[in-house]
Protein backbone atom coordinates (compact mmCIF):
# COMPACT_ATOMS: atom_id res chain seq x y z
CA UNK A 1 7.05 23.34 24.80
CA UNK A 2 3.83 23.35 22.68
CA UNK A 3 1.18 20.83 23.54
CA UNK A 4 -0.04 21.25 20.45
CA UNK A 5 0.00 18.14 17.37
CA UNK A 6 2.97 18.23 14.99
CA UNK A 7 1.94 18.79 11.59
CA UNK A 8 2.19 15.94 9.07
CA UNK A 9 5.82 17.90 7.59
CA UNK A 10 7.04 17.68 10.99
CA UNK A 11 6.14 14.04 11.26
CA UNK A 12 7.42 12.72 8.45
CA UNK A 13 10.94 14.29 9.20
CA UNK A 14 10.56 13.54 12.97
CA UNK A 15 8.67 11.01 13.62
CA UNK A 16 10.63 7.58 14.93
CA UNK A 17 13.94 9.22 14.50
CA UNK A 18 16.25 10.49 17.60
CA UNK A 19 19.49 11.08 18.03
CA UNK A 20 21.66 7.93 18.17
CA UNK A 21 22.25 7.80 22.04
CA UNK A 22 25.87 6.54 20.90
CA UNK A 23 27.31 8.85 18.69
CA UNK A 24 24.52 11.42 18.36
CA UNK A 25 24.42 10.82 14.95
CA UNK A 26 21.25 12.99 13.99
CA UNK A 27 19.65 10.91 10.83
CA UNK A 28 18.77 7.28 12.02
CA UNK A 29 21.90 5.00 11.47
CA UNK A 30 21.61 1.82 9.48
CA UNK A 31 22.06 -1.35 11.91
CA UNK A 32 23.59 -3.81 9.94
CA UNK A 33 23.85 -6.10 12.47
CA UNK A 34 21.87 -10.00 12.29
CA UNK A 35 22.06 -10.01 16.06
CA UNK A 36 22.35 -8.33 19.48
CA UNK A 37 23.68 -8.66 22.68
CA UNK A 38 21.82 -9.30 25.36
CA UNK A 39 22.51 -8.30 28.78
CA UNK A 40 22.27 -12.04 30.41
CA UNK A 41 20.15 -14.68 30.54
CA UNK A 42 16.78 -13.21 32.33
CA UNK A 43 17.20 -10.38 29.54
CA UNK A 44 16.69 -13.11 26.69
CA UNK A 45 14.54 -15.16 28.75
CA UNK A 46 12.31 -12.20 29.18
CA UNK A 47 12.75 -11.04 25.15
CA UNK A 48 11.22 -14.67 23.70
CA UNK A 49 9.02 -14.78 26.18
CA UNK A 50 7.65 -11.41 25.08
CA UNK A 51 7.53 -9.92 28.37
CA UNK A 52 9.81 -7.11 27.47
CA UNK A 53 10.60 -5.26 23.98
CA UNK A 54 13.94 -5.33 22.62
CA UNK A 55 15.66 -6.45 19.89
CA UNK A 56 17.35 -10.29 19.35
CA UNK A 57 17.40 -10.64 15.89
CA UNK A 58 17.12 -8.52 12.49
CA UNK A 59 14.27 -11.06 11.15
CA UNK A 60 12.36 -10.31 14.08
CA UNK A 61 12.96 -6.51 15.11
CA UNK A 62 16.04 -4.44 13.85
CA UNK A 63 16.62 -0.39 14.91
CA UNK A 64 16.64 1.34 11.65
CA UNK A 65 13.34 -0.83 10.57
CA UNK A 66 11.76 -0.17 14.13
CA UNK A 67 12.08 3.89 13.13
CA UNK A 68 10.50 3.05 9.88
CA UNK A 69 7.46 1.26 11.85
CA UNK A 70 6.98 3.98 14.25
CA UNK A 71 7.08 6.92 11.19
CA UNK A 72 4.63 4.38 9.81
CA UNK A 73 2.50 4.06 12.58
CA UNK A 74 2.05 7.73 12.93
CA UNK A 75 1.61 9.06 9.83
CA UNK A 76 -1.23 6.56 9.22
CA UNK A 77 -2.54 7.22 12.46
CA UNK A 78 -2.08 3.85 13.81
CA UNK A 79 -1.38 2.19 16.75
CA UNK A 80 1.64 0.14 14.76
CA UNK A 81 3.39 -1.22 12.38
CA UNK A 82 4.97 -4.05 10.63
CA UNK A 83 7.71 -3.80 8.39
CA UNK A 84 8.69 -6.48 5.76
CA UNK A 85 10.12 -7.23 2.38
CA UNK A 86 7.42 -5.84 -0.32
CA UNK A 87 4.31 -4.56 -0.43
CA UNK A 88 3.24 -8.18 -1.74
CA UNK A 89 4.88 -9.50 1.92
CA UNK A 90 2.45 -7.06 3.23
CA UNK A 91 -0.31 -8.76 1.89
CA UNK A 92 0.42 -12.19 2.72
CA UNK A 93 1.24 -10.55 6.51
CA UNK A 94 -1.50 -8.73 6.69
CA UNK A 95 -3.85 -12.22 5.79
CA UNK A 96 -2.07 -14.52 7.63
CA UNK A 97 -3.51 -14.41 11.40
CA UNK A 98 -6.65 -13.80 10.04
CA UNK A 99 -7.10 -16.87 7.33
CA UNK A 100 -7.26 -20.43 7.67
CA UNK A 101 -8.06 -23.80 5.49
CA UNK A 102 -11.84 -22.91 3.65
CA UNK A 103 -11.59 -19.22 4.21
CA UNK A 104 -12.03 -16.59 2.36
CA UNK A 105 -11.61 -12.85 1.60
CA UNK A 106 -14.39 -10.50 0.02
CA UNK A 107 -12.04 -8.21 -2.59
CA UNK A 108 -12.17 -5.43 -5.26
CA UNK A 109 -12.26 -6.38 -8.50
CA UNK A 110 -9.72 -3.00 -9.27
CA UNK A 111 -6.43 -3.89 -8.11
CA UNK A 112 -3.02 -4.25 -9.61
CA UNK A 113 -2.62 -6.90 -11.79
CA UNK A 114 -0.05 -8.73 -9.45
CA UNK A 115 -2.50 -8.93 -6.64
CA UNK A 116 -5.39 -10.09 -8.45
CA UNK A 117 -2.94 -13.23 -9.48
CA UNK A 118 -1.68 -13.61 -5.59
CA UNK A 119 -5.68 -13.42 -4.49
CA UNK A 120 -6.97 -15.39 -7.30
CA UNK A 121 -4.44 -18.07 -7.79
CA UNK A 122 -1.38 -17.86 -4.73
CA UNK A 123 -3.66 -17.88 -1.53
CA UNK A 124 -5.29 -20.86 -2.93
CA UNK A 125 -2.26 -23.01 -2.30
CA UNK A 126 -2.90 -22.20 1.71
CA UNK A 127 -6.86 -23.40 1.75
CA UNK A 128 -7.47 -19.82 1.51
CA UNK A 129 -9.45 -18.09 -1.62
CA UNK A 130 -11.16 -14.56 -2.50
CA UNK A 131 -14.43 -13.25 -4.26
CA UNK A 132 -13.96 -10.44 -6.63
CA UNK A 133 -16.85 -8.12 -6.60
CA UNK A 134 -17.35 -4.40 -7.88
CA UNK A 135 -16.91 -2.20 -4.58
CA UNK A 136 -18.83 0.41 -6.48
CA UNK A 137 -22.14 -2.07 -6.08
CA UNK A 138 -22.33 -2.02 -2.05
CA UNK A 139 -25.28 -4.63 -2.24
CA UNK A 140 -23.07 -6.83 -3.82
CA UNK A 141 -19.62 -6.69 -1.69
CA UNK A 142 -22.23 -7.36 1.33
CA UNK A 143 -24.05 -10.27 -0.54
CA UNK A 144 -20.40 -12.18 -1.08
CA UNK A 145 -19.48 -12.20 2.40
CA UNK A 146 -20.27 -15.31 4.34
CA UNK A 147 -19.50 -16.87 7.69
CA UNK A 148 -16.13 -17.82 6.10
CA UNK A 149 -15.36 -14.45 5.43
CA UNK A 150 -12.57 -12.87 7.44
CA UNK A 151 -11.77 -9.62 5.78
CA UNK A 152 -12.95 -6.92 2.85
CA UNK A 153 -10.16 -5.83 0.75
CA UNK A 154 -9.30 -2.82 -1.49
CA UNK A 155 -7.04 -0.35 -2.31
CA UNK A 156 -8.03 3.64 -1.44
CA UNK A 157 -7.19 4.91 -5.12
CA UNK A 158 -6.80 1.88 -7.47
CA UNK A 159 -3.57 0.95 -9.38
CA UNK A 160 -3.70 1.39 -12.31
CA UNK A 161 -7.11 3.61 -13.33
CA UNK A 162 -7.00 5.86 -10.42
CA UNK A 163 -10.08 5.22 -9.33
CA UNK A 164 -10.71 6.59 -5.79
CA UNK A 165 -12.77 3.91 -2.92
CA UNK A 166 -15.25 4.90 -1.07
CA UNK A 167 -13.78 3.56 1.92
CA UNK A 168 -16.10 4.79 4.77
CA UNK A 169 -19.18 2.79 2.77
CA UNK A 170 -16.68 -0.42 3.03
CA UNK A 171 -15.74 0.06 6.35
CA UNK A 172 -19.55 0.12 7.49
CA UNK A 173 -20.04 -3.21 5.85
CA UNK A 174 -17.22 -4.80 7.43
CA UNK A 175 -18.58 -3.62 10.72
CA UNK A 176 -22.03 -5.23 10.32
CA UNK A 177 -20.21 -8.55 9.50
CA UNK A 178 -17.47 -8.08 12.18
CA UNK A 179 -14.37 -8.48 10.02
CA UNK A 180 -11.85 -6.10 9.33
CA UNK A 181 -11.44 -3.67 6.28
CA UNK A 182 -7.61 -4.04 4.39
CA UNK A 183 -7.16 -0.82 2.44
CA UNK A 184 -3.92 -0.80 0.46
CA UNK A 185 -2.69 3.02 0.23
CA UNK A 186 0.10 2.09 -1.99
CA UNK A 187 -0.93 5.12 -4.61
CA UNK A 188 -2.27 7.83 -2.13
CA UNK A 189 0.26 7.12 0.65
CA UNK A 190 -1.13 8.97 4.51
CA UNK A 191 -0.31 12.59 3.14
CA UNK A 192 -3.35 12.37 0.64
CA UNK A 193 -5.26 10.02 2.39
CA UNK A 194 -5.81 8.07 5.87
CA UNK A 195 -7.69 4.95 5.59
CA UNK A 196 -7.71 4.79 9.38
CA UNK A 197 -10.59 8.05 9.76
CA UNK A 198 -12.65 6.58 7.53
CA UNK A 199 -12.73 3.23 9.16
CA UNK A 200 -10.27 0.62 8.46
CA UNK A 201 -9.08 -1.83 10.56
CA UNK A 202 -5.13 -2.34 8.21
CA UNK A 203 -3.37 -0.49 6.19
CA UNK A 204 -1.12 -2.28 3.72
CA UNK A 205 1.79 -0.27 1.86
CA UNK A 206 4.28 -1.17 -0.97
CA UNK A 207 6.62 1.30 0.21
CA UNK A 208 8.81 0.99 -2.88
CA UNK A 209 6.72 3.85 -4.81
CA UNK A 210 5.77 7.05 -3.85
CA UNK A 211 6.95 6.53 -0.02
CA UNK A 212 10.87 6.22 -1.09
CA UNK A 213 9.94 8.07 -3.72
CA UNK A 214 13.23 6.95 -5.88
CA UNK A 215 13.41 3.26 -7.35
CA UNK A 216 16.07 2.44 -5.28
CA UNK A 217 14.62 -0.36 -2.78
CA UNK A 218 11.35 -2.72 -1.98
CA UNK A 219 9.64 -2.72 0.70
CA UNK A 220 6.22 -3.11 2.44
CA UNK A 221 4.25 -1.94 5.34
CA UNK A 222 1.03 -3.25 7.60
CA UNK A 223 -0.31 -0.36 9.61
CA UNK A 224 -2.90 -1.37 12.68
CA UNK A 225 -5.90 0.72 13.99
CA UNK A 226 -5.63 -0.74 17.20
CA UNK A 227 -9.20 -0.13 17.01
CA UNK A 228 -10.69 -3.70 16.28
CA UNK A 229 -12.14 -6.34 18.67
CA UNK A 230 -10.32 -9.47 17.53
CA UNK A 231 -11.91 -11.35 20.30
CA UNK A 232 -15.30 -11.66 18.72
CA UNK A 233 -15.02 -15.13 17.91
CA UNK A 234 -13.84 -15.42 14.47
CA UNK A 235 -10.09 -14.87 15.15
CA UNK A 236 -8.63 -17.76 17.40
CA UNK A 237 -4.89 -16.40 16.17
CA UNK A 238 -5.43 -13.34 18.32
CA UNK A 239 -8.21 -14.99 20.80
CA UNK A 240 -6.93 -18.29 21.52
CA UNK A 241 -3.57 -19.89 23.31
CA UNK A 242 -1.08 -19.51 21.37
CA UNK A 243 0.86 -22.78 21.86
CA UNK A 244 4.52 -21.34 20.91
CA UNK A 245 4.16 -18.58 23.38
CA UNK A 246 3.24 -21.31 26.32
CA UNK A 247 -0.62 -20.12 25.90
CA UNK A 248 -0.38 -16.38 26.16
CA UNK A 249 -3.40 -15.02 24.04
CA UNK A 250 -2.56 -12.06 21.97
CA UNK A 251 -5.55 -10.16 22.24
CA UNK A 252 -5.85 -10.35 25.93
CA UNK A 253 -2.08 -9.74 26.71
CA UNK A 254 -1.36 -7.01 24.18
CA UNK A 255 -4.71 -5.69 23.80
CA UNK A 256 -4.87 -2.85 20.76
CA UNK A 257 -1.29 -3.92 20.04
CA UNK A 258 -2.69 -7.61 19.37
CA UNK A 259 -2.25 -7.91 15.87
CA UNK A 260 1.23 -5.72 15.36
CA UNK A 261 2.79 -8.17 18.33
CA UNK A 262 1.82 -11.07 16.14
CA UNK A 263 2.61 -10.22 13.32
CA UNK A 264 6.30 -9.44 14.45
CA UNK A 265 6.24 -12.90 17.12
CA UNK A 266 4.76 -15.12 14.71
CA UNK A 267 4.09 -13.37 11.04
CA UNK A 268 7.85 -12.20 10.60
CA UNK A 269 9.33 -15.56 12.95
CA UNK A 270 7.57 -18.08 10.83
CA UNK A 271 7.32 -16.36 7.20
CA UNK A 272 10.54 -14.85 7.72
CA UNK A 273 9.49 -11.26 5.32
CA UNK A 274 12.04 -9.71 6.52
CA UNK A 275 12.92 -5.79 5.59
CA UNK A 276 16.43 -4.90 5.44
CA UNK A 277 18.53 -1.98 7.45
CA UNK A 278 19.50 -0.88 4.33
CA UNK A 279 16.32 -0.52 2.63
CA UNK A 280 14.22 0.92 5.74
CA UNK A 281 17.18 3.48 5.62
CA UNK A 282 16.31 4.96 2.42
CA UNK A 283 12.83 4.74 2.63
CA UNK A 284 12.53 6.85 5.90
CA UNK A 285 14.92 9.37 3.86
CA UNK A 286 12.43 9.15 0.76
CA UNK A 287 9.53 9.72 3.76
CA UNK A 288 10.91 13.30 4.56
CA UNK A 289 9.83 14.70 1.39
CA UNK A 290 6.77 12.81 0.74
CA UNK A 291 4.62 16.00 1.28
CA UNK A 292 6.61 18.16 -0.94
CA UNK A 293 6.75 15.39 -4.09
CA UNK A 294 3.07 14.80 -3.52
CA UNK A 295 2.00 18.06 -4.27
CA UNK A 296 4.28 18.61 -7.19
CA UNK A 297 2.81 14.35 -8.49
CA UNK A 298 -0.75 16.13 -8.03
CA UNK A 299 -0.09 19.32 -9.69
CA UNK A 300 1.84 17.74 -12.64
CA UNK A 301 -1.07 14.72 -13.36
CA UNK A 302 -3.37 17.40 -13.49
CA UNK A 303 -1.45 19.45 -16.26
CA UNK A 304 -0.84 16.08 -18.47
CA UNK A 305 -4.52 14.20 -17.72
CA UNK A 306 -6.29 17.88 -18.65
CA UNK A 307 -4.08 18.36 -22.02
CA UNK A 308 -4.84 14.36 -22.61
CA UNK A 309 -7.96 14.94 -22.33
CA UNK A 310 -8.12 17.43 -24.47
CA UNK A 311 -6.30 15.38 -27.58
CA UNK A 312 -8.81 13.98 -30.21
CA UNK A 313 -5.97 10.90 -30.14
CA UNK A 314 -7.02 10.24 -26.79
CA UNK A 315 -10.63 8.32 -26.22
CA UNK A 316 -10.30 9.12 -22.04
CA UNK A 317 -8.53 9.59 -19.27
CA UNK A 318 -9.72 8.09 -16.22
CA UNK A 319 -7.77 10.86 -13.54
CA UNK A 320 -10.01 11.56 -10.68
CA UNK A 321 -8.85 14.59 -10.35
CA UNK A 322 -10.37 15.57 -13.11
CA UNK A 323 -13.75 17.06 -12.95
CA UNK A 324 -15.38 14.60 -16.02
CA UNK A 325 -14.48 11.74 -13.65
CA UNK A 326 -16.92 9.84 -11.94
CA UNK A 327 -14.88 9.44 -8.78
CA UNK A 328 -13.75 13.74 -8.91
CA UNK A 329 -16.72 14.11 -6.02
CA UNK A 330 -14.49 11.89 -3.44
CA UNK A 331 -11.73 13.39 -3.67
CA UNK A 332 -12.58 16.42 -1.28
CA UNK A 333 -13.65 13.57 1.32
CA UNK A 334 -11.44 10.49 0.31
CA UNK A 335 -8.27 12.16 -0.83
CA UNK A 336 -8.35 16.40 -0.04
CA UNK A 337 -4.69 16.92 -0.84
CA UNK A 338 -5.10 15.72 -4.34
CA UNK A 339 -5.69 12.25 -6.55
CA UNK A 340 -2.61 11.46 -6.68
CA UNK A 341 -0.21 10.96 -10.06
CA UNK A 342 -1.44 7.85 -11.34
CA UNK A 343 -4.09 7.27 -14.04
CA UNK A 344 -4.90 5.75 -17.35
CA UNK A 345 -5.53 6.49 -21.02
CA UNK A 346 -6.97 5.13 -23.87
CA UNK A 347 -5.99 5.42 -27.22
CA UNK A 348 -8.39 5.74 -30.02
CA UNK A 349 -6.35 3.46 -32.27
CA UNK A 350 -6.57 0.36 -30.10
CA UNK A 351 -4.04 -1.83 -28.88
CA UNK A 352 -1.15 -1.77 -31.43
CA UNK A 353 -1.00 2.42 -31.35
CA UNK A 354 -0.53 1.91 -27.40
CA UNK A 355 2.58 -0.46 -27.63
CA UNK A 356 4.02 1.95 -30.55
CA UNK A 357 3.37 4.64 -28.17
CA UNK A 358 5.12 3.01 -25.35
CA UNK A 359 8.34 2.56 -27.80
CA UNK A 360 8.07 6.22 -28.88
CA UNK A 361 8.80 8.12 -25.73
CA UNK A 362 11.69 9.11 -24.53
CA UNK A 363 11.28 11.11 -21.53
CA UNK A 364 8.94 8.35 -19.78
CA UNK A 365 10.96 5.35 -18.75
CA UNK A 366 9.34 2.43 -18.88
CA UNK A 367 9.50 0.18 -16.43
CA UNK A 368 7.02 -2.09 -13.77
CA UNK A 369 6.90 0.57 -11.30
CA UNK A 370 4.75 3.78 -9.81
CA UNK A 371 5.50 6.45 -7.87
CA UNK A 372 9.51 7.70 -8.74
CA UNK A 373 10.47 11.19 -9.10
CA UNK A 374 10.73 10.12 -12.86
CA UNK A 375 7.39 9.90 -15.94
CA UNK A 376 6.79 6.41 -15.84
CA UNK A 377 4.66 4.53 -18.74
CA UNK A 378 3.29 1.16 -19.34
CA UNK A 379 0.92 -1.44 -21.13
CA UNK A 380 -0.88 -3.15 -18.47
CA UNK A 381 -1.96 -5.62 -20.47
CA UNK A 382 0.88 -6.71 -22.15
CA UNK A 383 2.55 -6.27 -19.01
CA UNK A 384 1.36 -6.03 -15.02
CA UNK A 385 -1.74 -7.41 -15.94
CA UNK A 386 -0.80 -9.96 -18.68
CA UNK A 387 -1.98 -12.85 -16.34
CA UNK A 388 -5.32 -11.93 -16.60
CA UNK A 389 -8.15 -12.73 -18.95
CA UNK A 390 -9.38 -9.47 -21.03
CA UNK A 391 -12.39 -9.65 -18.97
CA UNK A 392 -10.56 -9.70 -15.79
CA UNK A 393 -8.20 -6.54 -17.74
CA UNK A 394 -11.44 -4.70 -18.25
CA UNK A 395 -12.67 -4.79 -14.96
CA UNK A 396 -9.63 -4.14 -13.64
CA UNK A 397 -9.24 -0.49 -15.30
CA UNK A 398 -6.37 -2.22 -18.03
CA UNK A 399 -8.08 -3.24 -21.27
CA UNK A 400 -6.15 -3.89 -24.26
CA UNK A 401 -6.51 -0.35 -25.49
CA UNK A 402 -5.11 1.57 -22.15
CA UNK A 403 -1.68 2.61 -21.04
CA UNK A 404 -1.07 3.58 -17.47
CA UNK A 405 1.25 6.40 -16.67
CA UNK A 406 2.78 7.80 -13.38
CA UNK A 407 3.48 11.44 -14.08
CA UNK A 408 7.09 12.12 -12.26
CA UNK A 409 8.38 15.52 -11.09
CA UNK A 410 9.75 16.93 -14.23
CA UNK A 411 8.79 20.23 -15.92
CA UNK A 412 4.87 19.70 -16.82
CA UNK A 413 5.37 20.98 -20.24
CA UNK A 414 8.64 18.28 -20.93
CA UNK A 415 6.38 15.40 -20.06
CA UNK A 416 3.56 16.84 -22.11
CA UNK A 417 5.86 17.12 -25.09
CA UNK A 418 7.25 13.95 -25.17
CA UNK A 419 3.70 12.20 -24.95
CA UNK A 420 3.02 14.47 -28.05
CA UNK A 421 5.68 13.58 -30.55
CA UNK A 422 5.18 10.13 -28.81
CA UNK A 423 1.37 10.14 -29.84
CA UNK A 424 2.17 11.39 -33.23
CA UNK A 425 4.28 8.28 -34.08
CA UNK A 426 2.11 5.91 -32.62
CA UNK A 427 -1.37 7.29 -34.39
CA UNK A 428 0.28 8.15 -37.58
């Protein structure tokens, strides 16, 4: 037996999944159970008291979703995971032992449109609130934070421009204050990038897109370093007694598992985010050909974003993986497998041309999603990021004039075509 690492293919096929010690069924079963025996009353006694793992109940811990959260855990290079219902779920999660009344997050201004609503309006109903600042200006993302700061937040390659985050910079800054970077991977997923070696503290996933890989289900995923000292003071959650647990302290009992113990004992208990059999099922399917659709996402985006740019229709494309972009120099350190399949355009003919456009294609479906095997298209503006002031649009990489596509697994030369006649109907 080799001592040496499994590669990332082997992982994501391997990883959390064992025969089924019943049946030896080989891929992992789906445990459609709400509850489970135990095997008398020290066993439960000892499961709610956390003094021994187990499983008691599928809103807590359930089989299938525990093989999801250890495939999760290693592929990100973490020391666990949390599954749950969404990637929005993961947000909240992720948040939630870390916030309290007056508190407040320091956060990129380029995120989806849906999380710039549930950071700018949503955590406001629980005390908490956010500053939005340009992670691009360093000075500034370390001039909002403040002693009520408890986290920096951003995603590694922003939905929906495609710009890529120099994460390492972040992470440094979060250090000096002593709070922890969030990086949502949503759009790169851990086989083009791993927030983790370049210093984040959580990695949040909506594993509905490229992770399943299929449209099928939603999901979400929190990912722990294990690597951050939650007893510095500013995190009583993990510090302090924690009176439903007769006083235990998280970070002291569970040490690097402190926050992924939590977040299953209180975050999934109390806010009840739960992931379903059924769902976790598919996605860890979907997981065991993430490497092979990535590269074939990468190669295609490259194809379309290069012809795009190309077309006098076209005003830019904002693909980092192209070498006009301003963000093409992190890729080699950021993301070294590729930029992934999502990016923007702009259209030349403004804002009614892009809506035509969006009604022209037939190929692209066009729905409020990213990462499918299928050419997906959209208006943000009109759409994910209708919410938002034009300002707020701007900044956010989805001004009036820009459609966001997520280039799918089909022949490169279909999807070019049908973004051709497309064009020609809507510029005509």
């Amino acid at each position: 037996m080799s001592d040496k690492q499994p590669g990332f293919d082997t992982l994501q096929i391997h990883a959390g999944a064992r025969p089924d010690p019943a049946t030896g069924a080989r891929q992992v079963p789906i445990y459609q159970s709400t509850a489970f025996v135990f095997r008398d009353a020290d066993h439960a006694a000892a499961l709610f008291n956390l003094q021994e793992l187990g499983y008691i109940y599928s809103r807590l811990t359930n089989p299938t979703v525990s093989a999801l959260q250890e495939r999760m855990a290693t592929l990100e290079g973490g020391a666990g995971a949390v599954c749950c219902s969404s990637g929005h779920a993961a947000q909240i999660m992720a948040l939630f032992p870390l916030m309290g009344p007056g508190l407040n997050i320091v956060t990129s201004n380029r995120l989806y449109g849906g999380t710039v609503t549930q950071f700018s309006q949503t955590i406001k109903r629980f005390g908490w609130s956010a500053k939005f600042v340009d992670t691009e200006d360093l000075a500034a993302v370390e001039a909002a934070i403040d002693d009520n700061t408890r986290a920096i937040f951003c995603e590694s390659i922003a939905n929906p421009g495609g710009y890529i985050t120099d994460i390492d910079a972040l992470a440094a800054i979060a250090d000096r204050n002593g709070i922890p970077l969030i990086v949502d991977n949503t759009t790169a997923t851990p086989y083009l990038c791993r927030p983790i070696e370049h210093g984040a503290t959580l990695v949040v996933h909506s594993l509905t897109k490229y992770l399943t890989g299929n449209g099928t289900v939603t999901g979400g995923c929190i990912i722990d370093s294990g690597k951050f000292n939650w007893s510095n003071g500013k995190f009583p959650s993990f510090s302090e007694p924690e009176p439903a647990y007769h006083g235990l302290k998280f970070h002291e009992t569970f040490g690097h598992l402190a926050f992924t113990f939590h977040s299953i004992a209180i975050g999934l208990r109390d806010l009840g985010m739960t992931m379903n059999p059924q769902a976790a099922h598919y996605t860890l399917m979907g997981i065991e050909t993430l490497s092979l659709r990535m590269e074939r996402h990468c190669a295609n985006a490259v194809k379309v974003a290069k012809w795009l740019e190309q077309d006098p229709r076209v005003a830019y494309v904002t693909y980092a993986g192209l070498p006009s972009s301003p963000y093409h120099d992190r890729v080699a350190r950021i993301c070294p497998k590729g930029a992934s399949a999502l990016f923007t355009f702009s259209l030349k003919a403004g804002y009614e041309a892009c809506v035509k456009l969006i009604d022209s294609v037939n190929l692209f479906s066009h729905v409020a999603n990213l990462g499918d095997t299928r050419s997906l298209i959209i208006h943000s503006a009109s759409t994910t990021h209708r919410q938002l002031t034009e300002a707020q649009q701007i900044a956010a990489g989805a001004a009036p004039d820009v459609v966001r596509l997520s280039i799918g697994l089909e022949d490169p030369e279909d999807i070019i075509a049908d973004l051709d006649q497309a064009l020609a109907k809507a510029t005509a």
